[in-house]
C-alpha atoms as a PDB file:
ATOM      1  CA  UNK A   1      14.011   9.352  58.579  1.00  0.00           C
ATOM      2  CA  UNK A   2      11.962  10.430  55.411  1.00  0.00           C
ATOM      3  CA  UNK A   3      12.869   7.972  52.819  1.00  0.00           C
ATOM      4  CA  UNK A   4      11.615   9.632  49.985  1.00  0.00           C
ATOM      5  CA  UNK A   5      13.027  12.022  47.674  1.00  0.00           C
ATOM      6  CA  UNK A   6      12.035  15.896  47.841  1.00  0.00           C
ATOM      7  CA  UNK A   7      11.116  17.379  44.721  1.00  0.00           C
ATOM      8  CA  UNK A   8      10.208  21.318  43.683  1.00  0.00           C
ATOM      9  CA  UNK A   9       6.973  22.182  43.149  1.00  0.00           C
ATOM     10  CA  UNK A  10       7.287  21.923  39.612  1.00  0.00           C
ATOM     11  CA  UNK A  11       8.232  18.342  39.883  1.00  0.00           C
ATOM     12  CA  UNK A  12       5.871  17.483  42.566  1.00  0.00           C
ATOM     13  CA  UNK A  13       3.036  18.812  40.517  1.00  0.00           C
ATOM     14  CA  UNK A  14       4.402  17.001  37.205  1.00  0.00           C
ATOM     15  CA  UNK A  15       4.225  13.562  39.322  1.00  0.00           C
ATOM     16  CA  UNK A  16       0.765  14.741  40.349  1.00  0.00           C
ATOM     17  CA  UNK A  17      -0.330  14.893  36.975  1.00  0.00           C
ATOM     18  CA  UNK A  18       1.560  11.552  35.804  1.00  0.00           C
ATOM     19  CA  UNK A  19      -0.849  10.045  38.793  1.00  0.00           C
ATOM     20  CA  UNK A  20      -3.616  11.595  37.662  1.00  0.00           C
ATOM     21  CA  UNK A  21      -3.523  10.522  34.279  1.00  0.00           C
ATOM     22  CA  UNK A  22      -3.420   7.156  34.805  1.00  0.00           C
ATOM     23  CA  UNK A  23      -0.207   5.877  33.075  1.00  0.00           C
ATOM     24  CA  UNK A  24       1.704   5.774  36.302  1.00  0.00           C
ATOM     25  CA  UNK A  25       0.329   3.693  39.523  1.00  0.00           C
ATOM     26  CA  UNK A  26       2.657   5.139  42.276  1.00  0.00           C
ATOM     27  CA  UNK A  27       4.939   7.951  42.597  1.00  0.00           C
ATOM     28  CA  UNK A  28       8.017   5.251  42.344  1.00  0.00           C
ATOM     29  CA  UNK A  29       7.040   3.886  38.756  1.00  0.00           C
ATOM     30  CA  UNK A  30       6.819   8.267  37.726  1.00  0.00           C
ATOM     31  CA  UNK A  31      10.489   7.909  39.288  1.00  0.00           C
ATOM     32  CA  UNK A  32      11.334   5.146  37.774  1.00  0.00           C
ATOM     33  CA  UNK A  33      10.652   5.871  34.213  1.00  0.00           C
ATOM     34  CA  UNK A  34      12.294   9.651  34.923  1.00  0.00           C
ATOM     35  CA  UNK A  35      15.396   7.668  35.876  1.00  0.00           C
ATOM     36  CA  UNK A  36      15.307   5.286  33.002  1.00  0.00           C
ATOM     37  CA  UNK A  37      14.812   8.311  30.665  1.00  0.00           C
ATOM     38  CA  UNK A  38      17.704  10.264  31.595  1.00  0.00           C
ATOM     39  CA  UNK A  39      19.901   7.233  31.318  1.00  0.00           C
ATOM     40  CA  UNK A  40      18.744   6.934  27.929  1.00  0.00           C
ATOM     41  CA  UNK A  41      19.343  10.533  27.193  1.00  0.00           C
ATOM     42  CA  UNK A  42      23.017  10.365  28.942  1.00  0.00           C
ATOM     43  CA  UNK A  43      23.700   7.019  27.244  1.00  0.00           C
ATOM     44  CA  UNK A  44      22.641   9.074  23.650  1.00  0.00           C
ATOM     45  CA  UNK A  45      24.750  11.834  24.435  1.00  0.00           C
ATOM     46  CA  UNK A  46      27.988   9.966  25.303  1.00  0.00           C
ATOM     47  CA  UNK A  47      27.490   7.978  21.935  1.00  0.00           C
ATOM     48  CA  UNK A  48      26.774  11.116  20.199  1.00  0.00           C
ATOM     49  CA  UNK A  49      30.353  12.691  21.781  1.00  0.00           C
ATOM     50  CA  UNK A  50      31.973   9.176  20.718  1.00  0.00           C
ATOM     51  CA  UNK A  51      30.786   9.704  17.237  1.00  0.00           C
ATOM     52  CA  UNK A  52      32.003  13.820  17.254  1.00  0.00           C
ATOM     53  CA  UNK A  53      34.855  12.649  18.173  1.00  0.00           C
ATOM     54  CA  UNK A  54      35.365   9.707  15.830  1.00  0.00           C
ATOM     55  CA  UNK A  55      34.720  12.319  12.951  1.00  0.00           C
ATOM     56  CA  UNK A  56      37.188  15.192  14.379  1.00  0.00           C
ATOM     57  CA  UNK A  57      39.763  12.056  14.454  1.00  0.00           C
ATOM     58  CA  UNK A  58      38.995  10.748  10.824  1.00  0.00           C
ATOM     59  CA  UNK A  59      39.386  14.838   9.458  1.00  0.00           C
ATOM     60  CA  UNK A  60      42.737  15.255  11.192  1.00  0.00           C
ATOM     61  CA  UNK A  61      43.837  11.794   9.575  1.00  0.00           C
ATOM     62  CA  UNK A  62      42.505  13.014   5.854  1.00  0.00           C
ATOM     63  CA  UNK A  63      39.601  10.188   6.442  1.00  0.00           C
ATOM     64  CA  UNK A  64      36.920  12.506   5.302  1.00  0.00           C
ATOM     65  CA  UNK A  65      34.737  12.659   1.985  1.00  0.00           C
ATOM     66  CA  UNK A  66      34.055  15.623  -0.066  1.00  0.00           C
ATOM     67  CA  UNK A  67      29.943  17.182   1.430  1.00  0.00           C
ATOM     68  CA  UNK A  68      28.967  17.110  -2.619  1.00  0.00           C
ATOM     69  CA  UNK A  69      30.504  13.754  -3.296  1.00  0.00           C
ATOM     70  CA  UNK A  70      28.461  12.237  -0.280  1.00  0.00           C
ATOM     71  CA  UNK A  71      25.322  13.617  -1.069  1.00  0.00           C
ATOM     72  CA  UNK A  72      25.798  12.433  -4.894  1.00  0.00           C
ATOM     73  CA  UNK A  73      26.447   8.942  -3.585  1.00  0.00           C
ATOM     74  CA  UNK A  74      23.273   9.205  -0.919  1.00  0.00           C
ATOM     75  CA  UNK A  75      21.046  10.354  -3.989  1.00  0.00           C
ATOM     76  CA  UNK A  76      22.365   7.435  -6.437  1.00  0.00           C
ATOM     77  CA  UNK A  77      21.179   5.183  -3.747  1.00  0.00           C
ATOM     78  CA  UNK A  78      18.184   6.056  -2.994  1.00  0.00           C
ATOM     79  CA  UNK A  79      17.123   6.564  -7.173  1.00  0.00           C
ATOM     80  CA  UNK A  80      18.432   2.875  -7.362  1.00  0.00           C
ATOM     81  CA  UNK A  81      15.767   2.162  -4.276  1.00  0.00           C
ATOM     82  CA  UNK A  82      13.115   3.841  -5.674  1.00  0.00           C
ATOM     83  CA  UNK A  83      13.914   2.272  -9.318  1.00  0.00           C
ATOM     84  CA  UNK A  84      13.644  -1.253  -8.190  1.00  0.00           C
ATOM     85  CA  UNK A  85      10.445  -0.444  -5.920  1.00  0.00           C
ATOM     86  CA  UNK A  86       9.028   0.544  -8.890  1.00  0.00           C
ATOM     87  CA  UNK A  87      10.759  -2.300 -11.170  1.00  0.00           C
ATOM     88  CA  UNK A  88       8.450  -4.584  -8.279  1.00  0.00           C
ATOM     89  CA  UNK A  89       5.456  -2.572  -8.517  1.00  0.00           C
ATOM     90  CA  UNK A  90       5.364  -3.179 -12.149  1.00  0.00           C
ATOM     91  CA  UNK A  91       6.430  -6.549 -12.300  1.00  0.00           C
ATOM     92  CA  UNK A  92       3.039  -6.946  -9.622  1.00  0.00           C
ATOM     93  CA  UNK A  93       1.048  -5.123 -11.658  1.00  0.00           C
ATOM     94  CA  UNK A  94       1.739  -7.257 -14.846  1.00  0.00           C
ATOM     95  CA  UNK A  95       1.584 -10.594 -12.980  1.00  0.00           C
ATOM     96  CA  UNK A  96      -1.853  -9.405 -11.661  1.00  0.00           C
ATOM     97  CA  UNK A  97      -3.166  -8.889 -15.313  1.00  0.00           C
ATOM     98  CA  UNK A  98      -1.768 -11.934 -16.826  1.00  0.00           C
ATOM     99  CA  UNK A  99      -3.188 -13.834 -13.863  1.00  0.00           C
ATOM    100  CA  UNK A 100      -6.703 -12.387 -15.071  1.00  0.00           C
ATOM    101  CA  UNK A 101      -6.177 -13.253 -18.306  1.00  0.00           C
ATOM    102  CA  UNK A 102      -5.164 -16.572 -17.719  1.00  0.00           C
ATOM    103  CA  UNK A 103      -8.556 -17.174 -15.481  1.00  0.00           C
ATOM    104  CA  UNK A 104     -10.772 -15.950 -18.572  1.00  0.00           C
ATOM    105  CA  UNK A 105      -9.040 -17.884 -21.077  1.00  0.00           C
ATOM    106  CA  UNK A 106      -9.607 -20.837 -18.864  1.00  0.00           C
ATOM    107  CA  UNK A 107     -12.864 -20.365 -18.423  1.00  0.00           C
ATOM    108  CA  UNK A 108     -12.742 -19.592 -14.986  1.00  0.00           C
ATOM    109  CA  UNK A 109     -15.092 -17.337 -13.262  1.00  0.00           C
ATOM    110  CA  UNK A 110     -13.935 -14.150 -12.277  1.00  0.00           C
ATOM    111  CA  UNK A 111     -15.347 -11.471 -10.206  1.00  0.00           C
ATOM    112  CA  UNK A 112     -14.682  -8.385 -11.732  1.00  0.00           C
ATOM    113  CA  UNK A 113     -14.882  -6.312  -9.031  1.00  0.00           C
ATOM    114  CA  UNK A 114     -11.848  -7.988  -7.004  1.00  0.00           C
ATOM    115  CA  UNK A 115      -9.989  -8.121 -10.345  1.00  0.00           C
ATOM    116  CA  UNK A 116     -10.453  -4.511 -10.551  1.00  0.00           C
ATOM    117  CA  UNK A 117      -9.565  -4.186  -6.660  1.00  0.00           C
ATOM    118  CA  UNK A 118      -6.472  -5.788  -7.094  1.00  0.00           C
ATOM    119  CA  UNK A 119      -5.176  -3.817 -10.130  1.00  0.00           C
ATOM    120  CA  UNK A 120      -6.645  -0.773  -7.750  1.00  0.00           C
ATOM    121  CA  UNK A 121      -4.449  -1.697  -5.353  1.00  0.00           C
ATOM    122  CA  UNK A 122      -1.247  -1.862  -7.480  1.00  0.00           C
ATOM    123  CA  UNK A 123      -1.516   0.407  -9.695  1.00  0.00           C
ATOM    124  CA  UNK A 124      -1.716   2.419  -6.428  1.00  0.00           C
ATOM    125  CA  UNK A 125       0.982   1.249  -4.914  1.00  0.00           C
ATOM    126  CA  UNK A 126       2.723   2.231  -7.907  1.00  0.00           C
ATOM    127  CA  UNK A 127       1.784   5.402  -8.267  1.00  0.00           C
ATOM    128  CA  UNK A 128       2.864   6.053  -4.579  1.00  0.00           C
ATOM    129  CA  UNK A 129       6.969   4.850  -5.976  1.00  0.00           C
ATOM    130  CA  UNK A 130       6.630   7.303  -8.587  1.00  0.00           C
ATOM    131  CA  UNK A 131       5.833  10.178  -6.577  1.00  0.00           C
ATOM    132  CA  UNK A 132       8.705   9.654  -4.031  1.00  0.00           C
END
């Protein structure tokens, strides 16, 4: 009795190729991983039908928030994100200079260059909050 399972052409070629490649070393782990996939995918899919239904139950019941209201309260949130990443970014940038500062009027050496790197690198980083 064969013990293995029988597969189109397609599929047969597909676990060909997954051999080939290297990734796989036997037809069972190409298998394996096919069947671990698709449990994924069904396991998605039920949660995703949960969560339909959770909403269809929460309309019926009046539970439900006006599509303009949500998307005001989504973009409030994410200004207040991008304000405070920014409220850091500055607050680095400052601490940064005074720390230079502080290291010349100490008499301190300082290399230039990595001073100038690490205002580089912040005023960078803050640059990259502002253009979110």
């Amino acid at each position: 009795m064969n013990d293995q399972p029988q597969f189109s052409a397609k599929g047969e070629a597909f676990i060909e190729e997954a051999l080939r490649s290297g990734r796989y070393a036997s037809r069972a782990e190409v298998i394996e991983e096919a069947l671990l996939l698709l449990r994924r995918r069904d396991s998605r899919s039920a949660r995703l039908s949960d969560e339909i239904a959770q909403a269809v139950a929460d309309i019926d019941a009046g539970r439900s928030y006006d599509l303009d209201e949500a998307f005001d309260e989504i973009q409030r949130r994410l200004r207040e994100r991008w304000e405070a990443d920014e409220a850091e970014q500055i607050a680095g940038v400052r601490a940064a200079v005074a720390r230079g500062f502080a290291d010349v009027e100490a008499g301190r050496v300082v290399d230039a260059e990595q001073a100038f790197a690490e205002l580089e690198t912040h005023f960078r980083a803050l640059a990259h909050v502002r253009s979110r």
